[in-house]
C-alpha atoms as a PDB file:
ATOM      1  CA  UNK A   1     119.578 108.176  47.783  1.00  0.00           C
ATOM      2  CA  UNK A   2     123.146 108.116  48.301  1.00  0.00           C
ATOM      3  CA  UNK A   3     124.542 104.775  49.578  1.00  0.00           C
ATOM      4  CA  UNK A   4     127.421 106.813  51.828  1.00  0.00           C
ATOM      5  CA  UNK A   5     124.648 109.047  53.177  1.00  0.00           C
ATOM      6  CA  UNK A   6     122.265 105.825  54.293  1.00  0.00           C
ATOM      7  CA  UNK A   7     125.316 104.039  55.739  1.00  0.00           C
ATOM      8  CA  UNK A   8     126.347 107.313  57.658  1.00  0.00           C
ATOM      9  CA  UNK A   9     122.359 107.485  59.133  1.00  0.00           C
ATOM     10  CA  UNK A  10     122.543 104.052  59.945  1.00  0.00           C
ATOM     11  CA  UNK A  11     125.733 104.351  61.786  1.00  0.00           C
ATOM     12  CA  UNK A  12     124.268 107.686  63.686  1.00  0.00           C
ATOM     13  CA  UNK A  13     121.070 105.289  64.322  1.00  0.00           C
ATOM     14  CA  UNK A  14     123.373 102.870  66.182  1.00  0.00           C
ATOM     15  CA  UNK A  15     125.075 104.588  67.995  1.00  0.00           C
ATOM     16  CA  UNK A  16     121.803 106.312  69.602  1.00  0.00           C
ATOM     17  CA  UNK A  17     120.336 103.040  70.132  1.00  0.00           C
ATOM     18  CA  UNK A  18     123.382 101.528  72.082  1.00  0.00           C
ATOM     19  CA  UNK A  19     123.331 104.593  74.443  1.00  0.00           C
ATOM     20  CA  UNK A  20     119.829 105.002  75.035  1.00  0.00           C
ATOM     21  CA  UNK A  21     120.229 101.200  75.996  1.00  0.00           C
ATOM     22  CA  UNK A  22     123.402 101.003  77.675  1.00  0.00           C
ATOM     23  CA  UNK A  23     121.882 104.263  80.076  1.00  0.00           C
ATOM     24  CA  UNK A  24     118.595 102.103  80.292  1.00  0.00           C
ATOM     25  CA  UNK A  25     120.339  99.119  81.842  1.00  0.00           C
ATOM     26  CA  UNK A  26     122.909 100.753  83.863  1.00  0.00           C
ATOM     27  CA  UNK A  27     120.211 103.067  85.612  1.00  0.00           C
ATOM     28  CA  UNK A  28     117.923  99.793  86.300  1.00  0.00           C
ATOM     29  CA  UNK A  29     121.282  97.936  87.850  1.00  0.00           C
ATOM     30  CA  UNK A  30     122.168 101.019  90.020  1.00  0.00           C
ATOM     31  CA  UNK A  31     118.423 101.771  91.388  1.00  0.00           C
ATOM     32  CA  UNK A  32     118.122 100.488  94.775  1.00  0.00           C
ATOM     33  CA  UNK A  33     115.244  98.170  95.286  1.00  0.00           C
ATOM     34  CA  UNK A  34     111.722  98.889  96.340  1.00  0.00           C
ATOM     35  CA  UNK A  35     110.502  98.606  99.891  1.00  0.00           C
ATOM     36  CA  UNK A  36     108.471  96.082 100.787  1.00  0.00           C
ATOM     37  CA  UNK A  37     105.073  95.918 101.119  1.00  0.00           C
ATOM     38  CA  UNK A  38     103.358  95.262 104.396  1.00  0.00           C
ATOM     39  CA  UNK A  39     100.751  93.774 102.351  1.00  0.00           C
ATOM     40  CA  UNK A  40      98.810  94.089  99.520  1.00  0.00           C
ATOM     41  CA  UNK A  41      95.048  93.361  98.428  1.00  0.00           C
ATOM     42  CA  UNK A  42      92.542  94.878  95.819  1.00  0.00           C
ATOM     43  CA  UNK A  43      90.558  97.845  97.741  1.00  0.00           C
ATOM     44  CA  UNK A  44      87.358  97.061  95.823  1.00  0.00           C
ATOM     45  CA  UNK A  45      88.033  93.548  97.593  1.00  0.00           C
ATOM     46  CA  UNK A  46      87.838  95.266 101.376  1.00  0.00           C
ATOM     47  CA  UNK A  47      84.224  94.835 102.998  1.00  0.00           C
ATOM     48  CA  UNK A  48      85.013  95.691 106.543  1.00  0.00           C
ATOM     49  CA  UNK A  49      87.704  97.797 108.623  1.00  0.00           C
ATOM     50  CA  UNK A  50      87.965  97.243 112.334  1.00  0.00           C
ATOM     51  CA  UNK A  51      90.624  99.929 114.157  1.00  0.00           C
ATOM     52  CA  UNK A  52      91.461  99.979 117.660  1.00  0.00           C
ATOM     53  CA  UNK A  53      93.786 102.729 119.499  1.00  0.00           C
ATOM     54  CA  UNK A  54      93.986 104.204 122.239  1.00  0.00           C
ATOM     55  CA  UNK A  55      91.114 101.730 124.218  1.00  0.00           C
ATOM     56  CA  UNK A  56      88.663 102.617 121.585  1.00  0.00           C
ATOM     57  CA  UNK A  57      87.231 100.476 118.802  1.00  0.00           C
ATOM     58  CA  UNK A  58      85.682 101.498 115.948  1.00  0.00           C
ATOM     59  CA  UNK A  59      84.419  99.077 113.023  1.00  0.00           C
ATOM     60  CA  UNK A  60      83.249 100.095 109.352  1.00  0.00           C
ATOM     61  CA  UNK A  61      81.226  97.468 106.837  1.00  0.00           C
ATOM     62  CA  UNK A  62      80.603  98.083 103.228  1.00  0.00           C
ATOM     63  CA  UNK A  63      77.040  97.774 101.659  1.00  0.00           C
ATOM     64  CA  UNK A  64      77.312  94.538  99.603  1.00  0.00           C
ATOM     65  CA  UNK A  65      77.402  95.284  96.510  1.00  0.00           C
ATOM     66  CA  UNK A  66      77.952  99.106  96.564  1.00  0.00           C
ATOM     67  CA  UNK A  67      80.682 101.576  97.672  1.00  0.00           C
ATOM     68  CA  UNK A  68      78.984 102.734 100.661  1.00  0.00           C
ATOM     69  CA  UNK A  69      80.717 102.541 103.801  1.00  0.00           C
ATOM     70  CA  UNK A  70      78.907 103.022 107.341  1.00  0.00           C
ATOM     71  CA  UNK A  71      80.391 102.922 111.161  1.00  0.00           C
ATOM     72  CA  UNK A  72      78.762 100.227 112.775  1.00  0.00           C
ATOM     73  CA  UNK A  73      76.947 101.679 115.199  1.00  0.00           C
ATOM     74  CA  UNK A  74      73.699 101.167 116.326  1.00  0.00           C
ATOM     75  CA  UNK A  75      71.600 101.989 113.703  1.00  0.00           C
ATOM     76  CA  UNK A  76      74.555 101.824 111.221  1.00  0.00           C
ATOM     77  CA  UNK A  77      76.032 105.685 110.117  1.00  0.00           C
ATOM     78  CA  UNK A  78      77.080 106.381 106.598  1.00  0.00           C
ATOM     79  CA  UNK A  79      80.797 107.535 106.741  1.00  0.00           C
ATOM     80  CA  UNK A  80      81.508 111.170 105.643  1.00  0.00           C
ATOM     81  CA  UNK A  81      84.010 112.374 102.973  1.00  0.00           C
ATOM     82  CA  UNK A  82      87.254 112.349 105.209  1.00  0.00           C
ATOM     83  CA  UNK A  83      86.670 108.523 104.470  1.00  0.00           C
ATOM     84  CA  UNK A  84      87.218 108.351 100.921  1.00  0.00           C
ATOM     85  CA  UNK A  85      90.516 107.289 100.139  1.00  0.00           C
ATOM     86  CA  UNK A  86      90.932 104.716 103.206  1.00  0.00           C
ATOM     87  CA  UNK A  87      90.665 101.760 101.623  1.00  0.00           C
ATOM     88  CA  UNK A  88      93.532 103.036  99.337  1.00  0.00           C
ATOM     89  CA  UNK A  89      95.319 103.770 101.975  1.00  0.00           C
ATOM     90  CA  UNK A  90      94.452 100.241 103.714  1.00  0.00           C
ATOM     91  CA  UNK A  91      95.098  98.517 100.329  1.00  0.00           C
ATOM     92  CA  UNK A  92      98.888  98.127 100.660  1.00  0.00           C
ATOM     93  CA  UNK A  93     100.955  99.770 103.063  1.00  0.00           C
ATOM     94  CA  UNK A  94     104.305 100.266 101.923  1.00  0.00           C
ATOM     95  CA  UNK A  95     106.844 100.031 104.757  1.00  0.00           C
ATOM     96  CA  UNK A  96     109.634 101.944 105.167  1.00  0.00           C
ATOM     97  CA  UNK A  97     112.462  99.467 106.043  1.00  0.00           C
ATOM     98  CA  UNK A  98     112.198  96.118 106.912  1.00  0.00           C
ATOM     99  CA  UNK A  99     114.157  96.217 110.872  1.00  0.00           C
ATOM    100  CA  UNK A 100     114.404  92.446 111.005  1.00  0.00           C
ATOM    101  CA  UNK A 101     113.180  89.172 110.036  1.00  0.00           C
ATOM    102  CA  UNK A 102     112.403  88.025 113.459  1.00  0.00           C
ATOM    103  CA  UNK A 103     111.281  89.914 116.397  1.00  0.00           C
ATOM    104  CA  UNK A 104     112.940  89.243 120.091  1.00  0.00           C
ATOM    105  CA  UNK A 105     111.424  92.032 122.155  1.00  0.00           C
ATOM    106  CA  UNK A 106     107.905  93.116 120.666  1.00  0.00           C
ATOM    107  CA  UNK A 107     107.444  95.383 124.185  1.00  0.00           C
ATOM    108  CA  UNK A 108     110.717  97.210 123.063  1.00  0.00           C
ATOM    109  CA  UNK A 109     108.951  98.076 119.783  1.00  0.00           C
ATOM    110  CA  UNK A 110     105.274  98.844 121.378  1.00  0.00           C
ATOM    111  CA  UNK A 111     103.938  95.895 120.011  1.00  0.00           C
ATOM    112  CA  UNK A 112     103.325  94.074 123.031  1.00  0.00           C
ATOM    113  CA  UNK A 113     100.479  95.034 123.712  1.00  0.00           C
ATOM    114  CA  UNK A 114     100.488  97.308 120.668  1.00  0.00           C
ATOM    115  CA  UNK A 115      99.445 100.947 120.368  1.00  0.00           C
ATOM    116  CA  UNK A 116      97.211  99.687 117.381  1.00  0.00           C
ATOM    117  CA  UNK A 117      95.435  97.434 116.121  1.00  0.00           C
ATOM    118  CA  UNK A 118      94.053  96.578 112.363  1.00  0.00           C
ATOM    119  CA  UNK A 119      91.703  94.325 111.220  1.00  0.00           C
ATOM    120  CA  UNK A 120      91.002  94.324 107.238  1.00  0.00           C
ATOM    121  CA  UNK A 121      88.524  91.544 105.873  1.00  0.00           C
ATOM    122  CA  UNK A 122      88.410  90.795 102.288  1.00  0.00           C
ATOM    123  CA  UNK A 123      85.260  90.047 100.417  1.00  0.00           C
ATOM    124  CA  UNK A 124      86.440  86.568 100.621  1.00  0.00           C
ATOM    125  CA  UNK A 125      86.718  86.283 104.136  1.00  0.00           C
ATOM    126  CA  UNK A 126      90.344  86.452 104.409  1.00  0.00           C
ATOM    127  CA  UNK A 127      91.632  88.767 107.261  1.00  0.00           C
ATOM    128  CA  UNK A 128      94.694  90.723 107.480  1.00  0.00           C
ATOM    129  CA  UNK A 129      95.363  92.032 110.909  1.00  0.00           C
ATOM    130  CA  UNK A 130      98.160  94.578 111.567  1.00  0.00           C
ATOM    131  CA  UNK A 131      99.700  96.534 114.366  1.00  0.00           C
ATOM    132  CA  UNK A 132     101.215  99.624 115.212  1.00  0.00           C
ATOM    133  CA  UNK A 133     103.885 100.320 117.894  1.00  0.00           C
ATOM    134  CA  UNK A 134     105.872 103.087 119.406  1.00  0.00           C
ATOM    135  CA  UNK A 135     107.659 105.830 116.990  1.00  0.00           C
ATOM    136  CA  UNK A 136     110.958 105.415 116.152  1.00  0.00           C
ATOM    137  CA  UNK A 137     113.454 107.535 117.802  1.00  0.00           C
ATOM    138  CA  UNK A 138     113.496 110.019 115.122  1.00  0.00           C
ATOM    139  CA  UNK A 139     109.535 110.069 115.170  1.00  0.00           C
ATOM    140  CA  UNK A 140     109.113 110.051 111.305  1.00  0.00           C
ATOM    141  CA  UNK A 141     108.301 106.220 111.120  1.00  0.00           C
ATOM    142  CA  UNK A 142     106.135 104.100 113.571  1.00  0.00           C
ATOM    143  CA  UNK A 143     107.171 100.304 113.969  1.00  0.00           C
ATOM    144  CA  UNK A 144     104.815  97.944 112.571  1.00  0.00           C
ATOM    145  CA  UNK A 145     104.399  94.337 111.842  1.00  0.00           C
ATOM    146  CA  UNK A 146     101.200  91.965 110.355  1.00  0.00           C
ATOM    147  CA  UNK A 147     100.154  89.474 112.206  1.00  0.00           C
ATOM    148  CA  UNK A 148     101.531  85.718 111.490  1.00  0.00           C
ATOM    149  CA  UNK A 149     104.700  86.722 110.449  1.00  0.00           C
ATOM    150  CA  UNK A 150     107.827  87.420 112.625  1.00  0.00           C
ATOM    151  CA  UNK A 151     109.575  90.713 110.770  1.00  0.00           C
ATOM    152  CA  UNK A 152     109.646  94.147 112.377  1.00  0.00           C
ATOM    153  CA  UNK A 153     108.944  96.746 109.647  1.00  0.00           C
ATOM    154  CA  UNK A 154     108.416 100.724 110.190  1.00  0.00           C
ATOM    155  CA  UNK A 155     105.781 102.636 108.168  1.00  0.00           C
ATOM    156  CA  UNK A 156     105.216 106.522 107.785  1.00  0.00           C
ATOM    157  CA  UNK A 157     104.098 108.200 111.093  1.00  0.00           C
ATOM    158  CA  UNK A 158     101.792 109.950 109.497  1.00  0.00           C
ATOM    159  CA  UNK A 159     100.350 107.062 107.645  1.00  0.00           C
ATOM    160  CA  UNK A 160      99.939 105.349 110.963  1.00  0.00           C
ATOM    161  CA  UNK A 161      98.642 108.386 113.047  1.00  0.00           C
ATOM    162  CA  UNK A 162      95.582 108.671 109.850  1.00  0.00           C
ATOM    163  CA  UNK A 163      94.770 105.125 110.264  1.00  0.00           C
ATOM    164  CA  UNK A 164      95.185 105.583 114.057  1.00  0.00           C
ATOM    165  CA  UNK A 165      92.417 108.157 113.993  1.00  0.00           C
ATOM    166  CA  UNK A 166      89.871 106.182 112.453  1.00  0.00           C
ATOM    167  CA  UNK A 167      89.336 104.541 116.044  1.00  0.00           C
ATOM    168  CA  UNK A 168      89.552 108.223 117.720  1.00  0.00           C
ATOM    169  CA  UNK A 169      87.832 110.494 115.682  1.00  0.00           C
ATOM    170  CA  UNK A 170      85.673 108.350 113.126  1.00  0.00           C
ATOM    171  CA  UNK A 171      84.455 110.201 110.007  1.00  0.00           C
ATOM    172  CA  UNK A 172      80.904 110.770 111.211  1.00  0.00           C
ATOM    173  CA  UNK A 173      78.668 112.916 108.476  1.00  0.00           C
ATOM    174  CA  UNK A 174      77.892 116.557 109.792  1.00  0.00           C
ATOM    175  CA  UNK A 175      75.524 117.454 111.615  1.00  0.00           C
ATOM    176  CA  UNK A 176      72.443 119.092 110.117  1.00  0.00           C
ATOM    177  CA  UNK A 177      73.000 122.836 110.420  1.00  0.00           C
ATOM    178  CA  UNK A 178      76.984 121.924 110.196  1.00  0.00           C
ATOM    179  CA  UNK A 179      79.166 123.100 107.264  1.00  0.00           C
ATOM    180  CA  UNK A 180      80.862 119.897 105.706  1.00  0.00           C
ATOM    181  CA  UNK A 181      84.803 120.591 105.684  1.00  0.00           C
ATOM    182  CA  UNK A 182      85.701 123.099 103.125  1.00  0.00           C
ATOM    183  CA  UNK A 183      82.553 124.509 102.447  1.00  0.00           C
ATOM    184  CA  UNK A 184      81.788 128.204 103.000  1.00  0.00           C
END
């Protein structure tokens, strides 16, 4: 092979390299950061779900060692379908914006006494409580902040007004003679 011609391919070689890294590092520099998470634990690691709104409580176990969930009620009531997925959704909230790192007024915010309240226990026994305030002004996001720690955060309205709703309308299995959800 020519010696000109692999010195010339080299070159070319280069010179794609240094721009495919030069746009690499300059797009990771300029990206603005991640927000935060609320907090974050393994959903396989969940084994009970306790939701309060609007003065009603609901709680939800999972079967040791399976991936059955039930309401606790007396006797115990496997969940439906509309469950699956919660425990993703449980697993790490990701706020919004973090409002500020310490929180002078919860009332202003809903908080006190808040509009929600979460309870997640790990298989471990570790809890993670939560709660939901007011909307924000604009309504999108709903304030939020976990328990133990002083920052204000806001989350997703509509991720809050799903978790909300396991309190108010808890994913009970039809009804014999019922048509499950998107069945014809």
């Amino acid at each position: 092979m020519n010696i000109r011609l692999s010195i010339l391919l080299v070159a070319v070689l280069l010179i794609f390299g240094g721009t495919f890294l030069a746009v690499r590092l300059t797009r990771s520099a300029v990206k603005p950061p991640d927000p935060p998470w609320l907090y974050r634990i393994d959903e396989d690691s969940i084994v009970h779900i306790q939701v309060s709104f609007g003065g009603q409580t609901v709680d939800y176990d999972r079967d040791p060692g399976s991936s059955t969930w039930y309401i606790q009620v007396d006797p115990p009531v496997p969940v439906s379908q509309k469950f699956s997925g919660t425990t993703l959704l449980l697993s790490g909230p990701q706020v919004n914006r973090l409002l500020a790192d310490t929180i002078d007024t919860p009332a202003a915010y809903g908080l006190d006494p808040p509009l929600s309240k979460i309870k997640i226990t790990e298989r471990s026994g570790l809890v993670y409580e939560f709660h939901l305030g007011s909307p924000t002004p604009d309504q999108s996001n709903q304030y939020a902040r976990l328990v133990g720690y002083p920052q204000l955060f806001t989350v997703p309205e509509i991720w809050a007004r799903v978790i909300s709703k396991l309190a108010t309308e808890p994913p009970y299995p039809p009804t014999e003679g019922e048509k499950p959800p998107g069945s014809r």
